[in-house]
Protein backbone atom coordinates (compact mmCIF):
# COMPACT_ATOMS: atom_id res chain seq x y z
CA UNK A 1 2.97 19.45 -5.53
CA UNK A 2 1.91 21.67 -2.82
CA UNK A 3 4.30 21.72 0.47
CA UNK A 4 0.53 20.13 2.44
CA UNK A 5 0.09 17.89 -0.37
CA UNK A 6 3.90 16.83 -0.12
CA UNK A 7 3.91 16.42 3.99
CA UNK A 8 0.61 14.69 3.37
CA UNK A 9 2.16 12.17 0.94
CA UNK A 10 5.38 11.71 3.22
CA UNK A 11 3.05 11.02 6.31
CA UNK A 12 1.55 8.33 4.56
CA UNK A 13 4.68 6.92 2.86
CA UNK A 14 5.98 7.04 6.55
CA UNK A 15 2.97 5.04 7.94
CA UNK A 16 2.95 2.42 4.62
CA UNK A 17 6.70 1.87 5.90
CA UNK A 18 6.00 1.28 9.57
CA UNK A 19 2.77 -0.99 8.87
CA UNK A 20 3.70 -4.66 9.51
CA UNK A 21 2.10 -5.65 6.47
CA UNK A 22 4.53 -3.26 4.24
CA UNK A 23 6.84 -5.77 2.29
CA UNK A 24 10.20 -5.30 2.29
CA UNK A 25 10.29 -4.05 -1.49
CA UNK A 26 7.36 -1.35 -0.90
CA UNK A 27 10.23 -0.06 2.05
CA UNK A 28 12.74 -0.10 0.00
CA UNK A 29 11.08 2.09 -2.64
CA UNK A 30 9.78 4.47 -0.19
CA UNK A 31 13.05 5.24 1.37
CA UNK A 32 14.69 5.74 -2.32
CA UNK A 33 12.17 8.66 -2.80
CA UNK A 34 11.92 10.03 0.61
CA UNK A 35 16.29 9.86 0.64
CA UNK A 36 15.88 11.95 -3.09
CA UNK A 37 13.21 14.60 -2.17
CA UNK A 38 14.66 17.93 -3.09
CA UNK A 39 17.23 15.67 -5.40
CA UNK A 40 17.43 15.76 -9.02
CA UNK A 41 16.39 11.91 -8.78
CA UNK A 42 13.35 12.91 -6.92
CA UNK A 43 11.29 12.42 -9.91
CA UNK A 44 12.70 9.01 -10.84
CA UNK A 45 12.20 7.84 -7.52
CA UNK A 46 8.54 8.94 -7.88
CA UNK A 47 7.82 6.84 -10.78
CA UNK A 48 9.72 4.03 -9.21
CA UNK A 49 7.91 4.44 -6.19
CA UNK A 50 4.40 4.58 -7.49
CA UNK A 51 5.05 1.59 -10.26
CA UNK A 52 5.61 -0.52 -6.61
CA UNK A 53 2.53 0.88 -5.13
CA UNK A 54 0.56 0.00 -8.17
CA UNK A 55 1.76 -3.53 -7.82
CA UNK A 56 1.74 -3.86 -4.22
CA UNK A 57 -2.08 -2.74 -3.75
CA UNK A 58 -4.17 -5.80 -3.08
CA UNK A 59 -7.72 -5.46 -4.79
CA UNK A 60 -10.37 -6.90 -2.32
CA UNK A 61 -11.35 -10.00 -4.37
CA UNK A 62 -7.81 -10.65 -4.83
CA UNK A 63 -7.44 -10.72 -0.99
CA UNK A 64 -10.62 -13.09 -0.35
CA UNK A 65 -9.28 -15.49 -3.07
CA UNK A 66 -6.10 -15.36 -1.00
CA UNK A 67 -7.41 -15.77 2.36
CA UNK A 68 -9.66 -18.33 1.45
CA UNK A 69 -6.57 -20.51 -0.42
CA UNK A 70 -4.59 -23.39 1.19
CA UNK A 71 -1.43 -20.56 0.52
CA UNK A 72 -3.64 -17.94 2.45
CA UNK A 73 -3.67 -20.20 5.32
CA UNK A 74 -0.40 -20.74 5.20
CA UNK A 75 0.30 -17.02 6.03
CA UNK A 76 -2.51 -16.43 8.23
CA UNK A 77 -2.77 -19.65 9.80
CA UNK A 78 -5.92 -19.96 12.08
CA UNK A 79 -6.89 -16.37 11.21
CA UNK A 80 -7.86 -17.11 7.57
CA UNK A 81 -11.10 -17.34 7.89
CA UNK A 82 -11.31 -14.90 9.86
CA UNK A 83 -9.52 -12.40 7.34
CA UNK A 84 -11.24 -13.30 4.54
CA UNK A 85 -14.97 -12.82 6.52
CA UNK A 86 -13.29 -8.93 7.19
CA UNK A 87 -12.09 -9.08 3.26
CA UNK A 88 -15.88 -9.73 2.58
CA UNK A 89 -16.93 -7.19 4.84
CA UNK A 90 -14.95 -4.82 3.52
CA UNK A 91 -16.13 -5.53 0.11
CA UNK A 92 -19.95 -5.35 0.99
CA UNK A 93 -18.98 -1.62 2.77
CA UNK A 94 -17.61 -0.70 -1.07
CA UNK A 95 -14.33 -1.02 -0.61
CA UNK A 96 -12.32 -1.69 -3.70
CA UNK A 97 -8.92 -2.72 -1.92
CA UNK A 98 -7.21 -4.74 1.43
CA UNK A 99 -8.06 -2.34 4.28
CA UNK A 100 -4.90 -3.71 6.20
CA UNK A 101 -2.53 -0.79 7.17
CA UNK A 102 -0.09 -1.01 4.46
CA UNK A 103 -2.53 -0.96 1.52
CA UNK A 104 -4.72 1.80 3.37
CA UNK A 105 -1.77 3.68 2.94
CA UNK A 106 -0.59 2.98 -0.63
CA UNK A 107 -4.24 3.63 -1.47
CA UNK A 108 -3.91 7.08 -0.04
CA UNK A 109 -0.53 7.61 -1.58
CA UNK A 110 -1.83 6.37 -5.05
CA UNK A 111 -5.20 8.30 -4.75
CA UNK A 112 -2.27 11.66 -5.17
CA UNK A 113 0.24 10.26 -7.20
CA UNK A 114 -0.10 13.00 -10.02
CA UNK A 115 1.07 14.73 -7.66
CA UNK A 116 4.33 13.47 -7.04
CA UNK A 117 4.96 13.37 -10.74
């Protein structure tokens, strides 16, 4: 990878991290690979990283489903409705995934992950 396309990847890794909708498993693999960059286990923490990404990235549908469940109000409480109206939104605009900070992240960091292998 390019030193821009690394710093770009690390920006976004960074702002995935400090989103408040990053879970705490998504942190935990982004600090593995930003702790091994320059490391022999850089690589491995790549793969490992991106494998959490690639679970972690909430397809649109997925999210109205959610937001529109008795489990989605549960976490969103009186904003449900509310989130799944943006979800729908969001999905009538074209886009394929949750726009929340987090997941505009990982879908940044996934759209280069070739890169970090």
């Amino acid at each position: 990878m390019s030193q821009n396309g690394k710093e770009y990847v690390i920006e976004k890794v960074k702002e995935m991290m400090s989103a408040h909708s990053c879970c705490a498993e998504a942190k935990a693999a982004a600090q593995a690979w930003l702790d091994a960059i320059g490391t022999d286990r850089e690589a491995e923490q790549a793969k490992n990283l991106i494998a959490e990404l690639e679970e972690d990235l909430m397809p649109i549908d997925q999210l109205i489903a959610f937001a529109e469940s008795e489990a989605g109000a549960g976490v969103f409480g009186d904003k449900a409705a509310e989130v799944a109206e943006h979800a729908k939104a969001v999905k009538a605009a074209g886009g394929k995934y949750c726009d929340c900070p987090a997941c505009a992240a990982v879908e940044a960091v996934l759209a280069r992950k070739e890169d970090l292998l």
